[in-house]
PDB file of N, CA and C in Angstrom:
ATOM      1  N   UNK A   1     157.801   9.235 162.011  1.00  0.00           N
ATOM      2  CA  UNK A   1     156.845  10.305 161.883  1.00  0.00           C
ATOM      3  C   UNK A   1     157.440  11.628 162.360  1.00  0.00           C
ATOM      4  N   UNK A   2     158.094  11.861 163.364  1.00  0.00           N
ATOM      5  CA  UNK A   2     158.756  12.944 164.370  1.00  0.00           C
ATOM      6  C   UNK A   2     159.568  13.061 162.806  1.00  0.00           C
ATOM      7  N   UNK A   3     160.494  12.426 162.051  1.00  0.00           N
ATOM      8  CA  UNK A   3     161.554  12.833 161.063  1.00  0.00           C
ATOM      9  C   UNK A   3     160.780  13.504 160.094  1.00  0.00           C
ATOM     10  N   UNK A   4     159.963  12.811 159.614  1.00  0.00           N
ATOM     11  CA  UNK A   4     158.202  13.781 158.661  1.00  0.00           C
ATOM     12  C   UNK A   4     158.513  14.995 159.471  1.00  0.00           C
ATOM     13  N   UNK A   5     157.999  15.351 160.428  1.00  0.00           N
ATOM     14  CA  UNK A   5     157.419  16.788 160.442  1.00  0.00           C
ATOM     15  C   UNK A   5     158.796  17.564 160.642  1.00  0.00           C
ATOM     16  N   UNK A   6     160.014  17.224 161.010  1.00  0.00           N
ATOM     17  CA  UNK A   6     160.826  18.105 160.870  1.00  0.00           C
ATOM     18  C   UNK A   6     161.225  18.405 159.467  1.00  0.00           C
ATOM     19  N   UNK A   7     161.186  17.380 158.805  1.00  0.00           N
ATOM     20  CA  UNK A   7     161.955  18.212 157.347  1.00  0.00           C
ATOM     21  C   UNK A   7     161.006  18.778 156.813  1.00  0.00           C
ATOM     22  N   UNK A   8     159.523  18.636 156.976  1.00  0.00           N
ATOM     23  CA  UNK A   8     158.732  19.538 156.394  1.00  0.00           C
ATOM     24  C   UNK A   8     158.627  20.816 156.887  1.00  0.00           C
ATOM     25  N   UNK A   9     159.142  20.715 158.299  1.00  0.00           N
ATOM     26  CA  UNK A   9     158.862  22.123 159.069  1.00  0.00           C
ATOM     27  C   UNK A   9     160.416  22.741 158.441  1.00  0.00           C
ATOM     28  N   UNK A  10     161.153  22.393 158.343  1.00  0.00           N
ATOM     29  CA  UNK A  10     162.194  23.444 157.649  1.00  0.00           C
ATOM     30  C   UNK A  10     162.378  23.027 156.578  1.00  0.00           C
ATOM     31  N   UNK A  11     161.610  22.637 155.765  1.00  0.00           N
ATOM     32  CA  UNK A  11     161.634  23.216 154.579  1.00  0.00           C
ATOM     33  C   UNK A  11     160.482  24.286 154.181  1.00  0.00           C
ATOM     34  N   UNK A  12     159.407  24.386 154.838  1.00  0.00           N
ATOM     35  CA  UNK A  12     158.579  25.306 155.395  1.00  0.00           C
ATOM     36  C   UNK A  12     159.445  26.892 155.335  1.00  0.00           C
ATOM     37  N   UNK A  13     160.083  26.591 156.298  1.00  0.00           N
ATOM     38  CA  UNK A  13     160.716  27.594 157.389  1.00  0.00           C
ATOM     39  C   UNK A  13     162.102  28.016 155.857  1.00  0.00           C
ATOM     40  N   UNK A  14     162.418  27.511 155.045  1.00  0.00           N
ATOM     41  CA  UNK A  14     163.697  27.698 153.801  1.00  0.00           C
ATOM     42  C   UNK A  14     162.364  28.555 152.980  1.00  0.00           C
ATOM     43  N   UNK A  15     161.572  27.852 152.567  1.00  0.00           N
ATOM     44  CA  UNK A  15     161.362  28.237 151.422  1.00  0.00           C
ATOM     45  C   UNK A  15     160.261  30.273 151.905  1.00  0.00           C
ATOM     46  N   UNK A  16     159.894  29.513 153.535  1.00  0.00           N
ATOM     47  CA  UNK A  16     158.987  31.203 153.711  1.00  0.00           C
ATOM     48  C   UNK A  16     160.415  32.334 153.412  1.00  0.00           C
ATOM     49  N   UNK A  17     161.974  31.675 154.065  1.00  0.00           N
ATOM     50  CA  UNK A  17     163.007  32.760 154.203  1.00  0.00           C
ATOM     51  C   UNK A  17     163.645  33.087 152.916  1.00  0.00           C
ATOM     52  N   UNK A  18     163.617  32.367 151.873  1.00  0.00           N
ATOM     53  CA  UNK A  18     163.500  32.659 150.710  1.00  0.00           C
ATOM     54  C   UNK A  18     162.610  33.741 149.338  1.00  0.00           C
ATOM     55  N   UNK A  19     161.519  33.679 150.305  1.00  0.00           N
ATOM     56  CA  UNK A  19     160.296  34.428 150.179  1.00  0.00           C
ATOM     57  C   UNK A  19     160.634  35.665 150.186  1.00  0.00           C
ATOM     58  N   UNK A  20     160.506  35.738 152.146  1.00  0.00           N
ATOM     59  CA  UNK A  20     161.085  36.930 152.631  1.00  0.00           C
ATOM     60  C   UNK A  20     162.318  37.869 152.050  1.00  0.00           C
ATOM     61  N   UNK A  21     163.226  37.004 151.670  1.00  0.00           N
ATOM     62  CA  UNK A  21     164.861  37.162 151.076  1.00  0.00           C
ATOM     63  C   UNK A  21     164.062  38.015 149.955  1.00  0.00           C
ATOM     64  N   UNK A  22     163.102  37.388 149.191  1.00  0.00           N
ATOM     65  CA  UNK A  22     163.177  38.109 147.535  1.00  0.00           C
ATOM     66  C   UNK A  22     162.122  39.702 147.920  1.00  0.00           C
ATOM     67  N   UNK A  23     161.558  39.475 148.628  1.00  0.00           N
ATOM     68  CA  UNK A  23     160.774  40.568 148.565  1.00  0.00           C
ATOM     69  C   UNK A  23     161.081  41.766 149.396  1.00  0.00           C
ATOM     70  N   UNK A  24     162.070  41.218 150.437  1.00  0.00           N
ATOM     71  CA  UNK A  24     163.106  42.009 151.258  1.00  0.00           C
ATOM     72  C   UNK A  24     163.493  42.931 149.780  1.00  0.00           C
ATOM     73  N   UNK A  25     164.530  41.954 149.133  1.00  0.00           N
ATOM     74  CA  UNK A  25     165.928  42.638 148.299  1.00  0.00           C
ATOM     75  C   UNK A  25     164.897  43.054 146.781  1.00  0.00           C
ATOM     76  N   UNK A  26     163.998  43.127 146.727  1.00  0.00           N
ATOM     77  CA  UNK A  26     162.838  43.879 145.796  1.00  0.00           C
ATOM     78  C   UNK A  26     162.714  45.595 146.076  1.00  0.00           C
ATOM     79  N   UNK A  27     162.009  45.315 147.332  1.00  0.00           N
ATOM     80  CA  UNK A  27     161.864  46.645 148.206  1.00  0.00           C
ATOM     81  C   UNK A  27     162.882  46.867 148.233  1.00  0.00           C
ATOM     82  N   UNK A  28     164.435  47.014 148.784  1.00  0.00           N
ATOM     83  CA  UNK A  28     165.484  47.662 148.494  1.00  0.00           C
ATOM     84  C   UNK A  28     166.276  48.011 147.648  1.00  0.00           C
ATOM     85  N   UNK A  29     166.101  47.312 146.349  1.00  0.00           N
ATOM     86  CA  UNK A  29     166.333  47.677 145.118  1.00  0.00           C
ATOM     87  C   UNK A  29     165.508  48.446 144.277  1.00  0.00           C
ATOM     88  N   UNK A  30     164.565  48.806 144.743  1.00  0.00           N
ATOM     89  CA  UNK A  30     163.586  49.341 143.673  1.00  0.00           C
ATOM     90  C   UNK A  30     163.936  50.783 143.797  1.00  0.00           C
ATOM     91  N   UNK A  31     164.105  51.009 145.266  1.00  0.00           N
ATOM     92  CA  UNK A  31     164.497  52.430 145.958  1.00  0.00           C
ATOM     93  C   UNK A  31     165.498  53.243 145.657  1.00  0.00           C
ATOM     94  N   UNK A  32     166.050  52.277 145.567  1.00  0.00           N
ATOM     95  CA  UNK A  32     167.632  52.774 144.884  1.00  0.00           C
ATOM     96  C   UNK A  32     167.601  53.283 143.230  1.00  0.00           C
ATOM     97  N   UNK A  33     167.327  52.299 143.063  1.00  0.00           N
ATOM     98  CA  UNK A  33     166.901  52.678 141.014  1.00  0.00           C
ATOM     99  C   UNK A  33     166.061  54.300 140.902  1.00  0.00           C
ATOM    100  N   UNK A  34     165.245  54.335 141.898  1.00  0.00           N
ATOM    101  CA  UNK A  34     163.906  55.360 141.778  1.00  0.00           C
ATOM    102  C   UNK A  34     164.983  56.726 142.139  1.00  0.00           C
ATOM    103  N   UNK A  35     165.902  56.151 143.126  1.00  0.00           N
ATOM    104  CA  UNK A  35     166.564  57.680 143.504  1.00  0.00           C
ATOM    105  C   UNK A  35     167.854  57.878 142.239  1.00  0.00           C
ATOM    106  N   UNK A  36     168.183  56.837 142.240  1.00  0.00           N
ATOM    107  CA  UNK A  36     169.715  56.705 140.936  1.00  0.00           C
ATOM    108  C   UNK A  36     168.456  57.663 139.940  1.00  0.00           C
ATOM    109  N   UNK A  37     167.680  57.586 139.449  1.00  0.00           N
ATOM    110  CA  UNK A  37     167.058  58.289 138.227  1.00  0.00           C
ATOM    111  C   UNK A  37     166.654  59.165 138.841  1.00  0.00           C
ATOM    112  N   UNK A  38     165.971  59.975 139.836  1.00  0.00           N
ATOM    113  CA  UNK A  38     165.804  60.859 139.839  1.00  0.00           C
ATOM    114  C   UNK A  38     167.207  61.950 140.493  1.00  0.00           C
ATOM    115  N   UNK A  39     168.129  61.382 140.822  1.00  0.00           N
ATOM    116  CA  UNK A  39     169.046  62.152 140.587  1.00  0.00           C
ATOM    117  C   UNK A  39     169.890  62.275 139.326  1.00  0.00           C
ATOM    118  N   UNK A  40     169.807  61.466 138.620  1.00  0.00           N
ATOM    119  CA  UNK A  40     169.901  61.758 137.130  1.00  0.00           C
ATOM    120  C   UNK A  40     169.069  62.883 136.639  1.00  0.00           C
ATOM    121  N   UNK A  41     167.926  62.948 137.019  1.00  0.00           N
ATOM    122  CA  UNK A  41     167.264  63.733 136.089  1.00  0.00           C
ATOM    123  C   UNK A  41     167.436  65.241 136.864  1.00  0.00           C
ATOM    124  N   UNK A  42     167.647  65.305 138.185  1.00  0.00           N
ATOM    125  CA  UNK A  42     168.107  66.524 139.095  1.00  0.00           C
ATOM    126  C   UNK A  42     169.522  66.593 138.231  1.00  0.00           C
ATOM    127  N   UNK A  43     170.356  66.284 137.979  1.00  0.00           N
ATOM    128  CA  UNK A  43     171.772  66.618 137.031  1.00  0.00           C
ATOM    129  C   UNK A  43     171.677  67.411 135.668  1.00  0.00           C
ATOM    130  N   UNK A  44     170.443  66.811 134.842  1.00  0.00           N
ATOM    131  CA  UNK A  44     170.188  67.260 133.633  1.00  0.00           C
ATOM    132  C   UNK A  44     169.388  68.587 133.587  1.00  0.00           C
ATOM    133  N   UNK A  45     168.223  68.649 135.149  1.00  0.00           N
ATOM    134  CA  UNK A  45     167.508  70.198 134.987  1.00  0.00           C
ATOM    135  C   UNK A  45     168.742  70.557 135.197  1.00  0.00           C
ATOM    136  N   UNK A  46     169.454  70.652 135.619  1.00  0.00           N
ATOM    137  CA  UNK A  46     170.444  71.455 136.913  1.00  0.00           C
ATOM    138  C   UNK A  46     171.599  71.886 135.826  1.00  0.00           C
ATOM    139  N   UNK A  47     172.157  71.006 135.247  1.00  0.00           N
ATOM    140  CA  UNK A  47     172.497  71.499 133.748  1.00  0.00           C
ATOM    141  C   UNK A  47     172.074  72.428 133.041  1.00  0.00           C
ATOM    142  N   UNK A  48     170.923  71.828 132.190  1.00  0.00           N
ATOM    143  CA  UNK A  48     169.878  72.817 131.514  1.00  0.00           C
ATOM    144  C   UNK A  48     169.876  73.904 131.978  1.00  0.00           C
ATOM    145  N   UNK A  49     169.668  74.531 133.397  1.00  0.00           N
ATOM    146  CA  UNK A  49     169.711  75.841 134.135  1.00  0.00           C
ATOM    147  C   UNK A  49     170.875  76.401 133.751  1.00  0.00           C
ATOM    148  N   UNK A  50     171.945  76.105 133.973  1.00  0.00           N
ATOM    149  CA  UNK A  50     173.005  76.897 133.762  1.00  0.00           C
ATOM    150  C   UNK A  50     173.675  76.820 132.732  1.00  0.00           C
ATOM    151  N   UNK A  51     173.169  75.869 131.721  1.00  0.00           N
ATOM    152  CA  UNK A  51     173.506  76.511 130.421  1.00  0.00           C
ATOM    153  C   UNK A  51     172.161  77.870 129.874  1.00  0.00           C
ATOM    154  N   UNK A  52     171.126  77.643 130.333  1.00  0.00           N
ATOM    155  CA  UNK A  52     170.725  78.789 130.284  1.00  0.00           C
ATOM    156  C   UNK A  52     170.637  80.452 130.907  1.00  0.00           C
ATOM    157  N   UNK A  53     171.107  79.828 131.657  1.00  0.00           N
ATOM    158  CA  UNK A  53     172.020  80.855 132.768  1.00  0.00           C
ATOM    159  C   UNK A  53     173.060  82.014 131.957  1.00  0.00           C
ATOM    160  N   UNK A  54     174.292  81.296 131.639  1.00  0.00           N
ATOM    161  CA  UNK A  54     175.420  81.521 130.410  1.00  0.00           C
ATOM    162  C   UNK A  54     175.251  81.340 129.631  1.00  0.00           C
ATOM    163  N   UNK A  55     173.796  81.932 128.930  1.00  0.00           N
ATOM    164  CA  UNK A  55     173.853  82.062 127.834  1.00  0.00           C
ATOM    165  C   UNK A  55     173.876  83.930 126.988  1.00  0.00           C
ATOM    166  N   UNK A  56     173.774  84.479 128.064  1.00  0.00           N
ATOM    167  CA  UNK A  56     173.579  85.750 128.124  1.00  0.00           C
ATOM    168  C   UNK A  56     172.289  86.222 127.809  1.00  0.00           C
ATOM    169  N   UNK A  57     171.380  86.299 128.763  1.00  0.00           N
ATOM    170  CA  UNK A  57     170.417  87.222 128.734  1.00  0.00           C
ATOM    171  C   UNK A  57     170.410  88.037 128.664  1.00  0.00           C
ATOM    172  N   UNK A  58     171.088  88.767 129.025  1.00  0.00           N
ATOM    173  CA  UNK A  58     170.880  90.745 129.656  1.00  0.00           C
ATOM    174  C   UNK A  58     171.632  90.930 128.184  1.00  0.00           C
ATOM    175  N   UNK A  59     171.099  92.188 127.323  1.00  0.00           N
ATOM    176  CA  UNK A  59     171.684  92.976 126.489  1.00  0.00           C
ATOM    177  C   UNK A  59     172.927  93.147 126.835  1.00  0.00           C
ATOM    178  N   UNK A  60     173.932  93.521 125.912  1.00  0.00           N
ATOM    179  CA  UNK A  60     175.036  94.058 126.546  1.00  0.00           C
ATOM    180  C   UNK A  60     174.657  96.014 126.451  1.00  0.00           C
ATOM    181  N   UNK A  61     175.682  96.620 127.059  1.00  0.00           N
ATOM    182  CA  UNK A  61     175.368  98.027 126.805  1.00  0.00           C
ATOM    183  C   UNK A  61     176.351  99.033 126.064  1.00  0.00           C
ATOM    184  N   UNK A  62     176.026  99.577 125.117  1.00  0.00           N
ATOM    185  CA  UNK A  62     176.749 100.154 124.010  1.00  0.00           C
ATOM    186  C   UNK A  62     177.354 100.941 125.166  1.00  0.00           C
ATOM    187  N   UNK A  63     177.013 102.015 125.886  1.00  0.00           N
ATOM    188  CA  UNK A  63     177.791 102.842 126.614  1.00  0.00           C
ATOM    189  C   UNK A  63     177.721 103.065 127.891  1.00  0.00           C
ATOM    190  N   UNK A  64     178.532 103.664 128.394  1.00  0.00           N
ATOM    191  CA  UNK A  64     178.246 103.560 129.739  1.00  0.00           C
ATOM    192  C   UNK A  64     177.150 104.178 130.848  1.00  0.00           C
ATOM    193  N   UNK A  65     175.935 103.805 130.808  1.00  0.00           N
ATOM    194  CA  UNK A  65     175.251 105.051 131.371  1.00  0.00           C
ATOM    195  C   UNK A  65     175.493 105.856 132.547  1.00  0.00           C
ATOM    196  N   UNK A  66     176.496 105.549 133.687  1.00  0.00           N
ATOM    197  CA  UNK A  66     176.458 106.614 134.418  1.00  0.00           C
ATOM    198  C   UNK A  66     177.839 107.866 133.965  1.00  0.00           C
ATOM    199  N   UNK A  67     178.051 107.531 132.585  1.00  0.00           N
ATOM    200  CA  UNK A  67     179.322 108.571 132.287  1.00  0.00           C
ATOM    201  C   UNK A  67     178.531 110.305 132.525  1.00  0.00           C
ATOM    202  N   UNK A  68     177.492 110.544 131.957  1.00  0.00           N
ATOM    203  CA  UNK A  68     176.631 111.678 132.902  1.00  0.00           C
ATOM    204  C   UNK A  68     176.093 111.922 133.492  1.00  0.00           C
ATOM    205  N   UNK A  69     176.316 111.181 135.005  1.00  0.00           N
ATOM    206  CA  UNK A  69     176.175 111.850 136.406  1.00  0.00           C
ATOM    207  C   UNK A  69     176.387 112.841 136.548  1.00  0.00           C
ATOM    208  N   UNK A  70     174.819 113.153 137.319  1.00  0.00           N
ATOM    209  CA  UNK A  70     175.514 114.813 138.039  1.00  0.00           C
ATOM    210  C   UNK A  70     176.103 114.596 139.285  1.00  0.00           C
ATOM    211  N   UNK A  71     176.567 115.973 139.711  1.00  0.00           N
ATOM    212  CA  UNK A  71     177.430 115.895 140.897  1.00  0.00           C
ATOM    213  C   UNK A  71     176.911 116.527 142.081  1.00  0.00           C
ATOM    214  N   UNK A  72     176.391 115.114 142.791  1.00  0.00           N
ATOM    215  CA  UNK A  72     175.410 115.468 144.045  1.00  0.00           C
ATOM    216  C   UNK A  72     176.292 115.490 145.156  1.00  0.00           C
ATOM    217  N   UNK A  73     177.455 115.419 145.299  1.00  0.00           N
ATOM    218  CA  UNK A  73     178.180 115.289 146.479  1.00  0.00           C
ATOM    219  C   UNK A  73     178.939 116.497 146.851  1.00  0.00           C
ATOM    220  N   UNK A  74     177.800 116.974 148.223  1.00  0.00           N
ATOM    221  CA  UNK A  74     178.210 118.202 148.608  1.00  0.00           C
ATOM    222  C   UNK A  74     179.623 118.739 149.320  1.00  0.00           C
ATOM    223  N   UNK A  75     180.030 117.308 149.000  1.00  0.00           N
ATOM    224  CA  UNK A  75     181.603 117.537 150.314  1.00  0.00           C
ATOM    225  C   UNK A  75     182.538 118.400 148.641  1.00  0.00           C
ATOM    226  N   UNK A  76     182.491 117.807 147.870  1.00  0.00           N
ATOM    227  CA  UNK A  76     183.159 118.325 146.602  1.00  0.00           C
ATOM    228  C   UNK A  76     182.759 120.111 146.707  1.00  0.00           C
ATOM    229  N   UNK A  77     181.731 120.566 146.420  1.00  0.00           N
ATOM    230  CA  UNK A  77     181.611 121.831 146.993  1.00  0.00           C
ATOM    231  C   UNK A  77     182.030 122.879 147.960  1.00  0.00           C
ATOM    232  N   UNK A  78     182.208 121.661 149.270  1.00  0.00           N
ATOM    233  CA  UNK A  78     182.336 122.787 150.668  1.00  0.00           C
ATOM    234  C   UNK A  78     183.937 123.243 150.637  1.00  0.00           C
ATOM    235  N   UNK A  79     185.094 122.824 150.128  1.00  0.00           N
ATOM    236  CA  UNK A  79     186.551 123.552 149.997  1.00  0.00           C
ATOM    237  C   UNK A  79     186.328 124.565 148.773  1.00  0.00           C
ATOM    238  N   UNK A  80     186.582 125.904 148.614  1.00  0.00           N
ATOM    239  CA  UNK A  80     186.422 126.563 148.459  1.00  0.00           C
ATOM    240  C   UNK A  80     188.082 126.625 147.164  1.00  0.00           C
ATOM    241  N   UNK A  81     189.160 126.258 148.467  1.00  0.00           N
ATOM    242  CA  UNK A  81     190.341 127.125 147.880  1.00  0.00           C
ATOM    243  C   UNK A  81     191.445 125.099 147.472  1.00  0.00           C
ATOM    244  N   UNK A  82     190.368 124.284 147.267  1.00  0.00           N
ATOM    245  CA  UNK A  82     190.808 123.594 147.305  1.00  0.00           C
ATOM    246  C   UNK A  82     192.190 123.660 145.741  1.00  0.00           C
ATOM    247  N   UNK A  83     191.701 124.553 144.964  1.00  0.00           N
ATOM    248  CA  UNK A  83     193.009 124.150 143.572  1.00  0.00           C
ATOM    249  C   UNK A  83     193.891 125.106 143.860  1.00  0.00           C
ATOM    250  N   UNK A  84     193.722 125.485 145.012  1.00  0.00           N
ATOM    251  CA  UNK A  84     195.006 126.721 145.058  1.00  0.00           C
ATOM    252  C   UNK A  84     196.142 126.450 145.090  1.00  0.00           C
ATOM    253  N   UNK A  85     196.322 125.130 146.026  1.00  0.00           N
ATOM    254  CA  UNK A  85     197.645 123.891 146.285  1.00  0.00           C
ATOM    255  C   UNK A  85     198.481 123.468 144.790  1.00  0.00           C
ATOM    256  N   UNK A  86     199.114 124.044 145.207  1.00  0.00           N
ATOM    257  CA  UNK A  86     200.403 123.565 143.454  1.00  0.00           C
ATOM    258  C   UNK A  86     201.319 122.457 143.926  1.00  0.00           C
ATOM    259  N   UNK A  87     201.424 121.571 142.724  1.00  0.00           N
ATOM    260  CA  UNK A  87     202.445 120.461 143.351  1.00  0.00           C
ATOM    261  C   UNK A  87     203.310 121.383 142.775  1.00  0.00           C
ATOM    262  N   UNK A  88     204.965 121.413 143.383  1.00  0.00           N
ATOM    263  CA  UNK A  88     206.152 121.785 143.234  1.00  0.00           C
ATOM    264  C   UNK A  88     206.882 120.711 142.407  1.00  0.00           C
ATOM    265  N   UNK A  89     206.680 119.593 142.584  1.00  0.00           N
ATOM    266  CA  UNK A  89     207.265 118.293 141.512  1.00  0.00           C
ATOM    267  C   UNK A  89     206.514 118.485 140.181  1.00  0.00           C
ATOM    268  N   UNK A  90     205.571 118.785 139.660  1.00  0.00           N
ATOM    269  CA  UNK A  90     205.015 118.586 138.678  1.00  0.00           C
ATOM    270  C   UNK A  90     205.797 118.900 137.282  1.00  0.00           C
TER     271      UNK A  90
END
């Protein structure tokens, strides 16, 4: 009788750790899959962005707009005799 209840008690004790085993390695696999795809799909926005990125939005510009600036910089003004200086090499 004592030999009865031991093999029933571990086989009890196999088949609960078997149990445990599958639903353990369930829950840890599922997690993994869920992140493997959503970093897949973080790759493909993330893509998508920068091919839309380089694709050129902005117009290009026929000319240059600051070629007519005025000339706000008063230091250009304050020498007076500044072209008087001749290079001698020239």
């Amino acid at each position: 009788m004592d030999k009865k209840i031991i093999i029933i008690s571990v086989a009890v004790l196999l088949v609960g750790l078997i149990v445990a085993g599958y639903f353990y390695w369930s829950a840890v696999k599922k997690p993994q899959e869920e992140t493997a795809n959503l970093l897949q799909e973080l790759a493909s926005t993330t893509q998508q962005a920068v091919q839309k990125a380089t694709q050129g939005a902005l117009p290009s510009l026929g000319a240059n707009p600051m070629e007519n600036k005025p000339d706000l910089n008063p230091v250009d003004k304050a020498n007076p005799i500044k072209d008087i200086k001749i290079n001698p090499f020239d």
